[in-house]
C-alpha atoms as a PDB file:
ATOM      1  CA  UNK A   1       2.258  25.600  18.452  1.00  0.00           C
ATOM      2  CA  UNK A   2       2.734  24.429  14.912  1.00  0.00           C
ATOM      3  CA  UNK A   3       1.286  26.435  12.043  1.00  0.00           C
ATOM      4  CA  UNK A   4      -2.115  25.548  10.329  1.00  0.00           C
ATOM      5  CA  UNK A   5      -1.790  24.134   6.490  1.00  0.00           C
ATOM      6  CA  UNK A   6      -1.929  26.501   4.178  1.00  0.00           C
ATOM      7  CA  UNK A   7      -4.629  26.735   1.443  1.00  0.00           C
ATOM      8  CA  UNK A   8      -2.778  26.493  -1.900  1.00  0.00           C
ATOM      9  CA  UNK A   9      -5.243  29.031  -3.620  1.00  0.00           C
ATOM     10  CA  UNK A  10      -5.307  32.704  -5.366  1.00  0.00           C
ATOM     11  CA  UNK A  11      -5.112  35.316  -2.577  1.00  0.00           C
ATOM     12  CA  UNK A  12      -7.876  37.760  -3.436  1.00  0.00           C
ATOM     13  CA  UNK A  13      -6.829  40.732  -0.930  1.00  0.00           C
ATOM     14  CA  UNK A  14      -4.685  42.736  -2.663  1.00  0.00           C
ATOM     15  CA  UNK A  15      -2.689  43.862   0.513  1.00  0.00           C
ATOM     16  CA  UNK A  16      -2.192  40.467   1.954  1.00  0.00           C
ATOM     17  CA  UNK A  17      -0.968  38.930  -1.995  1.00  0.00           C
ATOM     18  CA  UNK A  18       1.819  41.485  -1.974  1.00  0.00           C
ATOM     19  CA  UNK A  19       2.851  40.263   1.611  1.00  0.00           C
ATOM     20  CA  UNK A  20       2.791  36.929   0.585  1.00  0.00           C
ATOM     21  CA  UNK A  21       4.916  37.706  -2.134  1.00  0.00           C
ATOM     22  CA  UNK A  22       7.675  39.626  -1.084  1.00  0.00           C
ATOM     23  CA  UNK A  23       7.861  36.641   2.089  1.00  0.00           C
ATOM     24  CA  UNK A  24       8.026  33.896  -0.503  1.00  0.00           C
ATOM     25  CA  UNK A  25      10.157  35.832  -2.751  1.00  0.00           C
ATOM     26  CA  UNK A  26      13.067  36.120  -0.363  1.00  0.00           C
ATOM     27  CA  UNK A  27      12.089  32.643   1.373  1.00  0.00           C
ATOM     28  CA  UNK A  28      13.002  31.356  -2.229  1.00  0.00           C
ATOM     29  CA  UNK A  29      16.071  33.284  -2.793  1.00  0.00           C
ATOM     30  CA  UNK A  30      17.489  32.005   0.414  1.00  0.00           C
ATOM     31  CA  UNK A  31      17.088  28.649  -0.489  1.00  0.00           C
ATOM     32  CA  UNK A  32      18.642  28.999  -3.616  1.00  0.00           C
ATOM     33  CA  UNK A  33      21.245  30.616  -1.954  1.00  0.00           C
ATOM     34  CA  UNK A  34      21.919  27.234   0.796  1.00  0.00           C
ATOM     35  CA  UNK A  35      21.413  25.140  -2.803  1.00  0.00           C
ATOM     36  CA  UNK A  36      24.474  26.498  -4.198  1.00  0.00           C
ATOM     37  CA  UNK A  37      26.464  27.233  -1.260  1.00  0.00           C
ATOM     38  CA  UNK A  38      25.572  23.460   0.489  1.00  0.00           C
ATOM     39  CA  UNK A  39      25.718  21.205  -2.323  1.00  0.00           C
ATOM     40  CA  UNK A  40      27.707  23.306  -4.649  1.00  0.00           C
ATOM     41  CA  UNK A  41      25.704  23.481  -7.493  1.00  0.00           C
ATOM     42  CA  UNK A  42      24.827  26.719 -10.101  1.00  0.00           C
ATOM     43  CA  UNK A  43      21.670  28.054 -10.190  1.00  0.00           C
ATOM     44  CA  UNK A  44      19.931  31.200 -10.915  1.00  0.00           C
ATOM     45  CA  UNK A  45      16.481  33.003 -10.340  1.00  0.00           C
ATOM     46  CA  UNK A  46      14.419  35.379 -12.063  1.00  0.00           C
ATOM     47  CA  UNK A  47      11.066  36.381 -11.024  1.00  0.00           C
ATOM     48  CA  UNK A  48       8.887  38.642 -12.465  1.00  0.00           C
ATOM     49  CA  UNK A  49       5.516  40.528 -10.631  1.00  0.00           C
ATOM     50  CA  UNK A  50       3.592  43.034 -11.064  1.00  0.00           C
ATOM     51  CA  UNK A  51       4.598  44.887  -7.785  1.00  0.00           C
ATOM     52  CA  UNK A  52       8.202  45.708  -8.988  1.00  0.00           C
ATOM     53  CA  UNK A  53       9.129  47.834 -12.578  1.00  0.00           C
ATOM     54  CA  UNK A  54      12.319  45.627 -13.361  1.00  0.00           C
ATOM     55  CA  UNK A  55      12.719  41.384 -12.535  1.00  0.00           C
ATOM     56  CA  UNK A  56      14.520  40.277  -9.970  1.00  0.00           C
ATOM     57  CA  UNK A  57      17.339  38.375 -10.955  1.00  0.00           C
ATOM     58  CA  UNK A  58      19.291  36.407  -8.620  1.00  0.00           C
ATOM     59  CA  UNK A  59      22.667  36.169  -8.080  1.00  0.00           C
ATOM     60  CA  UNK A  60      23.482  38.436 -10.850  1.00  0.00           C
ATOM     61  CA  UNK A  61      22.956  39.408 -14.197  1.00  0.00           C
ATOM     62  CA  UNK A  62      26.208  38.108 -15.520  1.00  0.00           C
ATOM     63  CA  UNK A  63      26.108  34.599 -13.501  1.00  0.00           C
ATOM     64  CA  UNK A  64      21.812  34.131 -14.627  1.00  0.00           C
ATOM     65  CA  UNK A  65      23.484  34.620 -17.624  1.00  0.00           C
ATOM     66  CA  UNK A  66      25.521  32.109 -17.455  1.00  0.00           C
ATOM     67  CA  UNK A  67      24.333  29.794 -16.373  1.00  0.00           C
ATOM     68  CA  UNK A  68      21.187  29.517 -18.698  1.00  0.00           C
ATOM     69  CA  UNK A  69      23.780  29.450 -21.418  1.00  0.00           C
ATOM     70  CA  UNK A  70      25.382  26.505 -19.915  1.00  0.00           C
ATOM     71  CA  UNK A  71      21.645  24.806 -20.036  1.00  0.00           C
ATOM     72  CA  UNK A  72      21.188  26.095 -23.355  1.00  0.00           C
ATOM     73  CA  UNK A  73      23.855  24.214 -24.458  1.00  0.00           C
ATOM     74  CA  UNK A  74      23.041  20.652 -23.344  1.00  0.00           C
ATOM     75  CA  UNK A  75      21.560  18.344 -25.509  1.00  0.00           C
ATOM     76  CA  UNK A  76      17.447  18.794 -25.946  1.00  0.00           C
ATOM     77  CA  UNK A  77      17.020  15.244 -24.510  1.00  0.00           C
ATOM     78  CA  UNK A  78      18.562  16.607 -21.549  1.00  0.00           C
ATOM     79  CA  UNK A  79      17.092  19.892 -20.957  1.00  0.00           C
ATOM     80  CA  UNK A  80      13.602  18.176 -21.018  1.00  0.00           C
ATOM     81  CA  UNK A  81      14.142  15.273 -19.330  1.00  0.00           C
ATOM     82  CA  UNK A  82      12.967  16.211 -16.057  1.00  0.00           C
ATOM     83  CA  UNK A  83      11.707  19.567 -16.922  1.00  0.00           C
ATOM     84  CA  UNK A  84       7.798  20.812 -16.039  1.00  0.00           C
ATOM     85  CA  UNK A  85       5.644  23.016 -16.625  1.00  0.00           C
ATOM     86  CA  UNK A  86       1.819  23.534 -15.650  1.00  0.00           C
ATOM     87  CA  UNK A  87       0.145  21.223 -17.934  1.00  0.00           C
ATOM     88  CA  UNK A  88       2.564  18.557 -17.418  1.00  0.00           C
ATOM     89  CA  UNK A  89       2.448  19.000 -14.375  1.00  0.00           C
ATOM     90  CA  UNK A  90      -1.127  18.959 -13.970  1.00  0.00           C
ATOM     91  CA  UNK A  91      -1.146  15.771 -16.131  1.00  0.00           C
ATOM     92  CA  UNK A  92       0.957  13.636 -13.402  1.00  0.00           C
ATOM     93  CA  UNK A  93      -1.520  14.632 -11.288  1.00  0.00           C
ATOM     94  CA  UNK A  94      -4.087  13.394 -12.809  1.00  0.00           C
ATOM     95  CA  UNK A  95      -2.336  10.010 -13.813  1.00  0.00           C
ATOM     96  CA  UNK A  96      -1.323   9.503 -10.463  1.00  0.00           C
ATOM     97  CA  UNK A  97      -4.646  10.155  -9.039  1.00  0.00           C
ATOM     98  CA  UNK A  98      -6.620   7.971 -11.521  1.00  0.00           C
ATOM     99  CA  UNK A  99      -4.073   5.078 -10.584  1.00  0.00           C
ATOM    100  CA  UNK A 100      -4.851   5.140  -7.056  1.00  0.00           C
ATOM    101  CA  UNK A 101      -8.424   5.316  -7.894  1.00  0.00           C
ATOM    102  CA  UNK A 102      -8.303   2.406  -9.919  1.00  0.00           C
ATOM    103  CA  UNK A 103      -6.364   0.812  -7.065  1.00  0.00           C
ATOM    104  CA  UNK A 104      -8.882   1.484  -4.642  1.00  0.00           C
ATOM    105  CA  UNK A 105     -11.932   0.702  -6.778  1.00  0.00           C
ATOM    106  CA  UNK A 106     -10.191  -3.098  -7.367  1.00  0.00           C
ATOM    107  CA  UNK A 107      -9.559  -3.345  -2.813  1.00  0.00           C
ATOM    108  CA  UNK A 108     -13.133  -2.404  -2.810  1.00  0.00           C
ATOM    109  CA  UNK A 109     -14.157  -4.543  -4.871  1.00  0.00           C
ATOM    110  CA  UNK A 110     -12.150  -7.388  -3.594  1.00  0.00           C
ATOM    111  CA  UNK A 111     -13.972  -6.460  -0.184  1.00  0.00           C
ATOM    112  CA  UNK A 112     -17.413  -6.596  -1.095  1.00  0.00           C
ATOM    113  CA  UNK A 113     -16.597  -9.924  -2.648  1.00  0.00           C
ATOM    114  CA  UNK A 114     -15.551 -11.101   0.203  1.00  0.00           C
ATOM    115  CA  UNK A 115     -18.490 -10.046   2.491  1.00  0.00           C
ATOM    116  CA  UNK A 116     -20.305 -11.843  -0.202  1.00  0.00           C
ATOM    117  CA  UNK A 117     -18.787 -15.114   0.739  1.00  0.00           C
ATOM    118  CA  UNK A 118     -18.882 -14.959   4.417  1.00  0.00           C
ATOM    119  CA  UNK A 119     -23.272 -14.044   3.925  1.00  0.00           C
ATOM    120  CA  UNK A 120     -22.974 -17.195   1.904  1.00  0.00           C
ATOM    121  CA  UNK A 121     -21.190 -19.131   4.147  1.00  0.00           C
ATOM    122  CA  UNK A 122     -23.372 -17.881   6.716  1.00  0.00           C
ATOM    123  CA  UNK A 123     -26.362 -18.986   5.513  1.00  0.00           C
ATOM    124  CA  UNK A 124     -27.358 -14.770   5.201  1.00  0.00           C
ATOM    125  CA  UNK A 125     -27.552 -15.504   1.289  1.00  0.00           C
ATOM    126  CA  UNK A 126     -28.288 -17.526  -1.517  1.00  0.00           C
ATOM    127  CA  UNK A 127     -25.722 -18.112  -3.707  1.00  0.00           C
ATOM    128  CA  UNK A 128     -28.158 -18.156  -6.407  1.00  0.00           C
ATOM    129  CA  UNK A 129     -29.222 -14.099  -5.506  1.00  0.00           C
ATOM    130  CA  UNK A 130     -25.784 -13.624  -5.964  1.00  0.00           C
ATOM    131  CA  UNK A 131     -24.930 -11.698 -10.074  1.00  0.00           C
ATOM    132  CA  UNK A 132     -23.202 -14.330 -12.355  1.00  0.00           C
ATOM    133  CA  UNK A 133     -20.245 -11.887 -12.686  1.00  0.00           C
ATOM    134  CA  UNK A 134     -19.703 -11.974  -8.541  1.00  0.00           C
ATOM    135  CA  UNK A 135     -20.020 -15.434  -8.635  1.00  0.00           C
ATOM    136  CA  UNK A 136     -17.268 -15.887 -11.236  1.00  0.00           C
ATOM    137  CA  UNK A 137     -15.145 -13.462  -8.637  1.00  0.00           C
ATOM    138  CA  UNK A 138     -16.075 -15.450  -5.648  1.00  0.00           C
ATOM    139  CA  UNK A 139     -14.692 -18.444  -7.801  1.00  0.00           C
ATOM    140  CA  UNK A 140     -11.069 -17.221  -8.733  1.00  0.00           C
ATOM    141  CA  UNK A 141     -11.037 -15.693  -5.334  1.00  0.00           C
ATOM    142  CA  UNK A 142     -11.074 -18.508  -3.404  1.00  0.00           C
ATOM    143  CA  UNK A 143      -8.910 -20.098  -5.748  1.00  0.00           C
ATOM    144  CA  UNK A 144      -6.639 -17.464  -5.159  1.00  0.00           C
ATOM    145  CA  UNK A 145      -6.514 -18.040  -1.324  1.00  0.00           C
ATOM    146  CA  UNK A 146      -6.428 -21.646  -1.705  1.00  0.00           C
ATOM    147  CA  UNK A 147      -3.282 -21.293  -3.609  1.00  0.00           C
ATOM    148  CA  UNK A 148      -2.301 -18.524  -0.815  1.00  0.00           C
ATOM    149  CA  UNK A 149      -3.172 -21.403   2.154  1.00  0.00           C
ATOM    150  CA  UNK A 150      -1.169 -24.061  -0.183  1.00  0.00           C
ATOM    151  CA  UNK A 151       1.720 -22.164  -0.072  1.00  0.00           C
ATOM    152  CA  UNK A 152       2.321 -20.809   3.116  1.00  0.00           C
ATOM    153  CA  UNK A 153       1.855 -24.740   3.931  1.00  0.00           C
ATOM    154  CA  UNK A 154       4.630 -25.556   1.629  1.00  0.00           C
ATOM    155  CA  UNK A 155       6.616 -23.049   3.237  1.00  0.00           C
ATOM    156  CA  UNK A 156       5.750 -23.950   6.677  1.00  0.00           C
ATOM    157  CA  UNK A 157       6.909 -27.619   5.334  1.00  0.00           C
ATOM    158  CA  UNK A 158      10.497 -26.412   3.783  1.00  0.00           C
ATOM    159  CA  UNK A 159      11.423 -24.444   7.146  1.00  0.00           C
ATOM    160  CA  UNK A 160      10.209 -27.630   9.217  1.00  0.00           C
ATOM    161  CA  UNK A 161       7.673 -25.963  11.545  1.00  0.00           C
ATOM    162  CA  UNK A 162       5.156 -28.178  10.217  1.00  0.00           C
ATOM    163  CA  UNK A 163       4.776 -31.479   8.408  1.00  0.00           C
ATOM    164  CA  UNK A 164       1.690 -31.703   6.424  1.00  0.00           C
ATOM    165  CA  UNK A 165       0.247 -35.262   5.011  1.00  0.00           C
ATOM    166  CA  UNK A 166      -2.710 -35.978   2.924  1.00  0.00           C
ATOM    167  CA  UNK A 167      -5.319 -38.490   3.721  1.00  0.00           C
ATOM    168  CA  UNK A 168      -7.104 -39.134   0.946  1.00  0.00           C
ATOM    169  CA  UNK A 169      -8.989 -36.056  -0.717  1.00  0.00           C
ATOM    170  CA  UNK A 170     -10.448 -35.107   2.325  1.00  0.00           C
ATOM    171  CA  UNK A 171      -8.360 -33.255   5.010  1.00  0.00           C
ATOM    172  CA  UNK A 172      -5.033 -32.063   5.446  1.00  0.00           C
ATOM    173  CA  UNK A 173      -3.720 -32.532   9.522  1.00  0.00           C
ATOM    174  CA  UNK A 174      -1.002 -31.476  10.715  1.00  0.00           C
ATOM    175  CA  UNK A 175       0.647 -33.018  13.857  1.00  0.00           C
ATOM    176  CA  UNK A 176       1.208 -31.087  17.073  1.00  0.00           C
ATOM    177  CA  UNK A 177       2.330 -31.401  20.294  1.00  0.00           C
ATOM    178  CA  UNK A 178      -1.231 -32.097  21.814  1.00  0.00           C
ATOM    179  CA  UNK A 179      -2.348 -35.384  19.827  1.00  0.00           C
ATOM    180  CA  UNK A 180      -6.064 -34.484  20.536  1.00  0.00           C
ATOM    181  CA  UNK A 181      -5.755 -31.070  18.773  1.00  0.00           C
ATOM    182  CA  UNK A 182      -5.896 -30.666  15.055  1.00  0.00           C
ATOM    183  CA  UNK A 183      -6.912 -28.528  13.231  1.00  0.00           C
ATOM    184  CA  UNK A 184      -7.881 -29.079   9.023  1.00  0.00           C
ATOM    185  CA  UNK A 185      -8.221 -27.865   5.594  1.00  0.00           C
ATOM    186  CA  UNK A 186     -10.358 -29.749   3.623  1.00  0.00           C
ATOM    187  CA  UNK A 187     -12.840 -30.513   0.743  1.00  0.00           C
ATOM    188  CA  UNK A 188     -15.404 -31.975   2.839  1.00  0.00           C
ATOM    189  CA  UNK A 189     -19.484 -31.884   2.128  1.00  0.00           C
ATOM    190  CA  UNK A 190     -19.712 -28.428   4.448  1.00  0.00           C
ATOM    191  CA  UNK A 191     -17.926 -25.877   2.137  1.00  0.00           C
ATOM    192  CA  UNK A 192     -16.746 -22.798   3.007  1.00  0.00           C
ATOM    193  CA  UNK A 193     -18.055 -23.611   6.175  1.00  0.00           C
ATOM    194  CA  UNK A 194     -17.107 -24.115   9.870  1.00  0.00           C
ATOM    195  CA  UNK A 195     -17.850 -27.080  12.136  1.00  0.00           C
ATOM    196  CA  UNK A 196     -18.728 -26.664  15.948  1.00  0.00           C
ATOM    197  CA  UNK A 197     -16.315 -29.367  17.122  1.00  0.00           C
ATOM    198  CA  UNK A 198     -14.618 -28.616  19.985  1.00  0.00           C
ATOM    199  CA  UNK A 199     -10.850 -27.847  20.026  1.00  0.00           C
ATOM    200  CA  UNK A 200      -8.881 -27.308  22.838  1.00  0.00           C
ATOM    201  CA  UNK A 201      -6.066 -25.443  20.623  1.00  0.00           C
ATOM    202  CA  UNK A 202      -4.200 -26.398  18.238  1.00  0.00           C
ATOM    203  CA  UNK A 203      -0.208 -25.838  18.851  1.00  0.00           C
ATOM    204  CA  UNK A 204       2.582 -26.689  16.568  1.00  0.00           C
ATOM    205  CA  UNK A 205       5.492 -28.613  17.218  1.00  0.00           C
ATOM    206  CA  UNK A 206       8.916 -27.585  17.303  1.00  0.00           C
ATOM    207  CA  UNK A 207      11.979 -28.869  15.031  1.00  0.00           C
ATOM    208  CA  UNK A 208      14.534 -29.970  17.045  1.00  0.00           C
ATOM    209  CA  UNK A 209      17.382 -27.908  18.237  1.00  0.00           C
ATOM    210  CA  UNK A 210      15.010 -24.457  17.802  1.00  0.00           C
ATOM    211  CA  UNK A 211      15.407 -23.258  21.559  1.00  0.00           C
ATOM    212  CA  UNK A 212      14.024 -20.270  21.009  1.00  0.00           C
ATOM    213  CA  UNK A 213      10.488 -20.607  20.005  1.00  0.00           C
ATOM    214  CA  UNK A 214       8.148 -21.845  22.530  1.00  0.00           C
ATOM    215  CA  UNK A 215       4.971 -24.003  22.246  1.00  0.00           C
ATOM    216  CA  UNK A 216       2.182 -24.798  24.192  1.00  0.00           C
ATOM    217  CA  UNK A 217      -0.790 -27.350  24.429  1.00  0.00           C
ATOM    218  CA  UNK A 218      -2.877 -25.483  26.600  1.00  0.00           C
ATOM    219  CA  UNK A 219      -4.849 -22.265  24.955  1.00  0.00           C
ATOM    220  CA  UNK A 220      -5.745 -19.613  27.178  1.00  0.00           C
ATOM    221  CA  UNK A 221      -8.944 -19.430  29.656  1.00  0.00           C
ATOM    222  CA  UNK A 222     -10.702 -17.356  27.551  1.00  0.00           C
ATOM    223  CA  UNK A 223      -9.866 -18.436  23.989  1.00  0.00           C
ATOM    224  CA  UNK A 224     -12.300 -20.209  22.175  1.00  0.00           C
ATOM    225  CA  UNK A 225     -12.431 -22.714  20.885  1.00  0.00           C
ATOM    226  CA  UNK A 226      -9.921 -23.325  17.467  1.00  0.00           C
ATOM    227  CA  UNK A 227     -12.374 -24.556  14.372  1.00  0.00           C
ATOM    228  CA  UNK A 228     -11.878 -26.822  11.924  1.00  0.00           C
ATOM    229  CA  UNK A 229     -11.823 -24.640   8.501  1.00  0.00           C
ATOM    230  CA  UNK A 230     -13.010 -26.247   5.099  1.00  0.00           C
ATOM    231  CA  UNK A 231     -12.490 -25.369   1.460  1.00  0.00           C
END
């Protein structure tokens, strides 16, 4: 049965704090102890408490002695570098934290801009209800995944999966294996929306010589069917 986690807080029971400390106490020791001993490395502890008269001082006097003289003599550079204390170390916290806010405030964001466009498309909403400053959004978002849509095409093209041509200004097809399929990006009087023409699927052909990727012209039963997307 594993253990429950552990509320990082001030104990307020007297009895149970000095528990807690003279477990963690040796529980730290011993790791400094498999520190040195496993990667062969100096170290030394001293901790002080209010439930013993004297420090503790791990290993020894002489070799904590020691060995803080050897970091005393470094360079300053180097004896900060990655040192920490508790405001520091409270103020990485915070940085961090308000960087993953501001991460998540710009994905929602990006979200509700996007449920915006599919009630649009949709016919749920007036793109004239819509704030000036979401419509500007809406804009250089679906810029954004035109240029997204563009490229995997291009790649698509360059790998020879596909073999995209322009007609026009209209639609771009591609061919594939079942010549009644197709399926289209386009700039066509509907945009952002979808058509209700039936498709039976569309499937792409295969470069030559590529044995191991399979293609097929008939969809499954209970697919629907594939619509024709517009930009």
């Amino acid at each position: 049965m594993t253990r429950g986690k552990i509320k990082l807080e001030y104990i307020a029971n007297d009895a149970e704090r000095k528990a807690s400390f003279k477990k963690r106490k040796k529980g730290l020791l011993n790791k400094a102890h498999e520190l040195c001993t496993l990667c062969g490395v100096q170290a030394c502890a001293i901790i002080y408490s209010s439930y013993e008269p004297e420090p503790t001082v791990w290993p020894s006097e002489l070799d904590a002695q020691h060995v803080i003289s050897r970091f005393r003599a470094l360079p300053e550079m180097e004896q900060t570098q990655r040192m920490f204390n508790q405001e520091s170390y409270t103020d990485q916290r915070i940085r961090k934290s308000q960087e993953q806010a501001q991460k998540l405030q710009r994905e929602n964001k990006i979200k509700d801009i996007e449920i915006l466009m599919h009630q649009c498309m949709a016919g749920l909403l007036n793109l004239q209800n819509v704030p000036p400053n979401y419509t500007t959004e809406m804009g250089r978002l679906a810029d954004q995944r035109k240029q997204d849509i563009l490229a995997r095409m291009e790649e698509l093209q360059r790998i020879g999966v596909v073999n995209p041509q322009m007609e026009g200004n209209q639609v771009m097809n591609f061919p594939l294996v079942n010549p009644g399929s197709e399926v289209g990006f386009g700039w066509g009087n509907v945009p952002y929306g979808f058509d209700n023409t039936d498709h039976s699927g569309p499937s792409f052909s295969i470069p030559p010589g590529n044995t191991n990727a399979g293609s097929s012209s008939n969809p499954p039963e209970n697919d629907a069917p594939g619509p024709s997307f517009r930009n």
